[in-house]
C-alpha atoms as a PDB file:
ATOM      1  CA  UNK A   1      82.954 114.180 111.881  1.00  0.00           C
ATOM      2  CA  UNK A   2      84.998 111.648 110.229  1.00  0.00           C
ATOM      3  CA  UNK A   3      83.965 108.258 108.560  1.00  0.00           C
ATOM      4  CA  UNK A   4      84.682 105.447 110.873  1.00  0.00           C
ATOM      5  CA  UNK A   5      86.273 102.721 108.385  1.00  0.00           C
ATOM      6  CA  UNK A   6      84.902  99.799 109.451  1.00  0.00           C
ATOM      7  CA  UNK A   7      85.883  96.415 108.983  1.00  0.00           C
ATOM      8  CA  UNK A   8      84.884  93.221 109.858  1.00  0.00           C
ATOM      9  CA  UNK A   9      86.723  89.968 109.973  1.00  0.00           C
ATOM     10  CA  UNK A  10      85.775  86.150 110.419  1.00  0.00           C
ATOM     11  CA  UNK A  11      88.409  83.761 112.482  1.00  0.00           C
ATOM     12  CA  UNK A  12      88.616  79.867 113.686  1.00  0.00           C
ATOM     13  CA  UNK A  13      89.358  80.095 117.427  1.00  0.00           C
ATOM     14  CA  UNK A  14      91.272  77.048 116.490  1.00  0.00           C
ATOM     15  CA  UNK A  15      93.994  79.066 114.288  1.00  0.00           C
ATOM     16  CA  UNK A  16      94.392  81.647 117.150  1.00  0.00           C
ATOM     17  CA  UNK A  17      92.659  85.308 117.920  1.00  0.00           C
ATOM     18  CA  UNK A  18      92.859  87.951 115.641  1.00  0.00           C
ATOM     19  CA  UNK A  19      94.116  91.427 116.379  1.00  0.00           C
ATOM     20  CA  UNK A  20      90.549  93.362 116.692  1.00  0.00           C
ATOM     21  CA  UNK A  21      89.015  96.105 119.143  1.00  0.00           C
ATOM     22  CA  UNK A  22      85.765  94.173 119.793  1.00  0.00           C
ATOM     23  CA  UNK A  23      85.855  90.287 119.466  1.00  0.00           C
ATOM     24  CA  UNK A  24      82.250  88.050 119.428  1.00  0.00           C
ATOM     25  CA  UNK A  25      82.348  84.312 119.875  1.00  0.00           C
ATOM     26  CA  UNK A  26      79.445  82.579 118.045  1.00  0.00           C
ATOM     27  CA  UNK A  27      80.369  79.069 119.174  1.00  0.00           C
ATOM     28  CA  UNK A  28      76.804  78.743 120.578  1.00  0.00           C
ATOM     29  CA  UNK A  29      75.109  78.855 116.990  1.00  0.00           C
ATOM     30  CA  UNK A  30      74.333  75.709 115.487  1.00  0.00           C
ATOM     31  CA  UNK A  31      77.219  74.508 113.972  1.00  0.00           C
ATOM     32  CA  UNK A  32      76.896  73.307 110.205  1.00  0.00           C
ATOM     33  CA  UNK A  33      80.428  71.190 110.560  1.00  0.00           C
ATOM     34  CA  UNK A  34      78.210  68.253 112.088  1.00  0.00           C
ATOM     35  CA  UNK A  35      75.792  68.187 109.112  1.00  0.00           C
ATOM     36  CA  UNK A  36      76.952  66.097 106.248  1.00  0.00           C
ATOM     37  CA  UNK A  37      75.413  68.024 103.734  1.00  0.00           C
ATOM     38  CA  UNK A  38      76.862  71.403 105.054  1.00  0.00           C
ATOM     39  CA  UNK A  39      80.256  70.379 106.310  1.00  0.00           C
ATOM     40  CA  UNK A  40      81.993  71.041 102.729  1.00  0.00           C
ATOM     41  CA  UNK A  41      80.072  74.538 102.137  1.00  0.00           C
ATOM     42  CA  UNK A  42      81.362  77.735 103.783  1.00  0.00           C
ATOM     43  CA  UNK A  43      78.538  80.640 105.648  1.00  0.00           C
ATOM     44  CA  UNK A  44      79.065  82.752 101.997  1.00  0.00           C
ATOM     45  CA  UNK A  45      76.205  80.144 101.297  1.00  0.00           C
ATOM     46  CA  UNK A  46      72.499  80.674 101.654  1.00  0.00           C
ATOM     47  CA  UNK A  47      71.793  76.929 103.197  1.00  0.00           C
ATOM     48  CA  UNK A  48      74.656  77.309 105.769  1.00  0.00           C
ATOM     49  CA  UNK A  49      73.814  80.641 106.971  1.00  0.00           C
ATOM     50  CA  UNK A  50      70.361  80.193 107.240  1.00  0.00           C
ATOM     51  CA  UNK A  51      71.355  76.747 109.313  1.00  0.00           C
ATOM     52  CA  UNK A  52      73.644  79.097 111.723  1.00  0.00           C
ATOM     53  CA  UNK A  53      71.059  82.210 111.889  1.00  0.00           C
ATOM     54  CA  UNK A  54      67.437  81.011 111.859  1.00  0.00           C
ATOM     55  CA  UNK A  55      66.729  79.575 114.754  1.00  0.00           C
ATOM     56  CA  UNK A  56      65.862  80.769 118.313  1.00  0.00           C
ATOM     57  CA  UNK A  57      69.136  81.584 118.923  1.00  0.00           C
ATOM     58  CA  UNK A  58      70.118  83.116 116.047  1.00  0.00           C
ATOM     59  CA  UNK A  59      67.562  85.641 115.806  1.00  0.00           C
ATOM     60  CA  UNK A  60      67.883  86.374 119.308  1.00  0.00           C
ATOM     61  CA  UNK A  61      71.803  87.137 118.982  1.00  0.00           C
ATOM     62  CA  UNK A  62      71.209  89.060 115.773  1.00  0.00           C
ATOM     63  CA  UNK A  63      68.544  91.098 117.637  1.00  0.00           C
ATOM     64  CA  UNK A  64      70.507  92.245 120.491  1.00  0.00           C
ATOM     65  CA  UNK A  65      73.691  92.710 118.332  1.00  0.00           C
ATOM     66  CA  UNK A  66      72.014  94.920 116.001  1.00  0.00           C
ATOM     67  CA  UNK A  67      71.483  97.774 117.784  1.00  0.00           C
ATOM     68  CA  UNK A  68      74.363  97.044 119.793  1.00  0.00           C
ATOM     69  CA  UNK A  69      76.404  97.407 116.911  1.00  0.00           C
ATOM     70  CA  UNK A  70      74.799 100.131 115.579  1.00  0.00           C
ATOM     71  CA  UNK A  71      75.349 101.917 119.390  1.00  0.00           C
ATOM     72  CA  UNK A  72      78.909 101.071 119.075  1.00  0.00           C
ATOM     73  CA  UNK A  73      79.400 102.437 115.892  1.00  0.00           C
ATOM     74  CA  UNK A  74      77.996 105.983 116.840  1.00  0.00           C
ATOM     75  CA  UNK A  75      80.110 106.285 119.735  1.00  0.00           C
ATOM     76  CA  UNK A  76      83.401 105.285 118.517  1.00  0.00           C
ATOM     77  CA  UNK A  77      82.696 107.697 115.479  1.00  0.00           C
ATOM     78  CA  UNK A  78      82.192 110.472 118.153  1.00  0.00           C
ATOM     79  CA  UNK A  79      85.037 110.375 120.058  1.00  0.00           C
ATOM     80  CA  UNK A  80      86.767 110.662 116.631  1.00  0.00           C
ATOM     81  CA  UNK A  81      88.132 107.041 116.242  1.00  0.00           C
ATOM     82  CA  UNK A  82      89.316 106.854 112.645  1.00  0.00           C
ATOM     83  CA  UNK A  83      88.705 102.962 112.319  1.00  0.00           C
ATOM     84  CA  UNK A  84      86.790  99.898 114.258  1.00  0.00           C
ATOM     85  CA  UNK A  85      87.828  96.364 113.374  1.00  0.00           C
ATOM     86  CA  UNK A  86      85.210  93.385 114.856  1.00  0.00           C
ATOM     87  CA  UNK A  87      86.375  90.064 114.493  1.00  0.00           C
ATOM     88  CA  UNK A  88      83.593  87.398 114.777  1.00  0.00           C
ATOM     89  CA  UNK A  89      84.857  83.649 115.666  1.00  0.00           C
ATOM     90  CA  UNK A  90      83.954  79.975 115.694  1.00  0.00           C
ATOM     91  CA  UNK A  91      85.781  77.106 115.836  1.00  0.00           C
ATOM     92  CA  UNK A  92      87.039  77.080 112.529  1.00  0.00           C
ATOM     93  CA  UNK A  93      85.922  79.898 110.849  1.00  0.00           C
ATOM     94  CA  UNK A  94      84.281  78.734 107.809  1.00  0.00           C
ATOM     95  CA  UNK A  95      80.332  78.243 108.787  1.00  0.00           C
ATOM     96  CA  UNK A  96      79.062  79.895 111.734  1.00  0.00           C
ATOM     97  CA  UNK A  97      80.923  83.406 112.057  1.00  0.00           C
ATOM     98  CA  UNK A  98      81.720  83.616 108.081  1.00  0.00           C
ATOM     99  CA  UNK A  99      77.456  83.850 108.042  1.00  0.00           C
ATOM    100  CA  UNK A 100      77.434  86.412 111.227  1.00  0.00           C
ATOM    101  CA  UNK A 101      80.037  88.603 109.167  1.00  0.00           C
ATOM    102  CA  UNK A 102      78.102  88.509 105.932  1.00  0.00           C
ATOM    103  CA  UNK A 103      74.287  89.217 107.682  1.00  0.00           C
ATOM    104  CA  UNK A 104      76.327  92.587 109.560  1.00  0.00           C
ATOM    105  CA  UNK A 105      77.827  93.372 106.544  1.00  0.00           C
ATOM    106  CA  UNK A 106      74.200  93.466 104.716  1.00  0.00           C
ATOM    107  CA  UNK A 107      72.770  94.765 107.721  1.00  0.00           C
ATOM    108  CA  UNK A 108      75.333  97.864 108.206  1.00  0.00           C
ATOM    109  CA  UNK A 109      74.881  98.683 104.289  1.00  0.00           C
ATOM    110  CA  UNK A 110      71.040  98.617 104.829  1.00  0.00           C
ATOM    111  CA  UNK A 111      71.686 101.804 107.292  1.00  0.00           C
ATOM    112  CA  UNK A 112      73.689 103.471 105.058  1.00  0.00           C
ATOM    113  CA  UNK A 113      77.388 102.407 106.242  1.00  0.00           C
ATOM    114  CA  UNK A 114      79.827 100.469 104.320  1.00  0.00           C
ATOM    115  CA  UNK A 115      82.075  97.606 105.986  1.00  0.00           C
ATOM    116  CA  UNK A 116      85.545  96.026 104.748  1.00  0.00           C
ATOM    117  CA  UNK A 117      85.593  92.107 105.230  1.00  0.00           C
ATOM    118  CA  UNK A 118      87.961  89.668 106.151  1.00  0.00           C
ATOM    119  CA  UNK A 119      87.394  85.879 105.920  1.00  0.00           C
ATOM    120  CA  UNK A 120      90.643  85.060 107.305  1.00  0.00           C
ATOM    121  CA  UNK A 121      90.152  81.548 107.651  1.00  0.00           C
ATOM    122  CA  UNK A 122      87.691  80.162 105.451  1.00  0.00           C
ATOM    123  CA  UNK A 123      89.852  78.361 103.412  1.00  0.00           C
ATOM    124  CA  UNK A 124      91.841  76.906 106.217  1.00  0.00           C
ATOM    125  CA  UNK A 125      90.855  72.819 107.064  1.00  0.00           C
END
């Protein structure tokens, strides 16, 4: 069986969908935008990704995505797809889906399975 190059991309709704097989919108997580102290930072940061993913909905989405994910994965690999590209958005995409992207990026390398990522807007205002 082939590897399945994954790859894994962050987006603002706001600056339009990217092209992707499987698209996630993480507009429900707390959004660091309306906290003074985050709003400047990006979800590449500790404090801003720990605003977006612990809470009670954050560890519920990561728990159910997980596996999910990980289901995903094993099925597109056999029926021989050759790539997978998830895009993960929020309203602008520079807290909330820039921390989802970096926690499945750790997570996939924790079971053995490296990831390409894409913040494609994180710089964008």
């Amino acid at each position: 069986m082939a590897t399945l190059n994954i790859t894994l991309c962050s987006f603002g709704f706001k600056h339009g969908h990217p092209q992707a097989d499987l698209v996630w919108d993480v507009r429900f997580l707390p959004n660091p935008f309306w906290t003074p102290a985050l709003k400047a930072h990006t979800g590449l940061e500790e404090e801003v990704a720990c605003y977006v993913l612990e809470n009670e909905s954050g560890a519920r989405f990561l728990a159910l995505l997980e596996p999910l994910l990980l289901f995903l994965l094993g099925e597109y690999a056999a029926q021989g797809r050759e790539s997978v590209t998830l895009a993960v958005g929020c309203t602008g995409g520079k807290h909330r889906s820039v921390a989802v992207v970096e926690h499945l990026l750790a997570f996939l390398a924790q079971k053995g399975r490296e990831a390409q990522v894409f913040h494609r807007d994180i710089d964008k205002e």
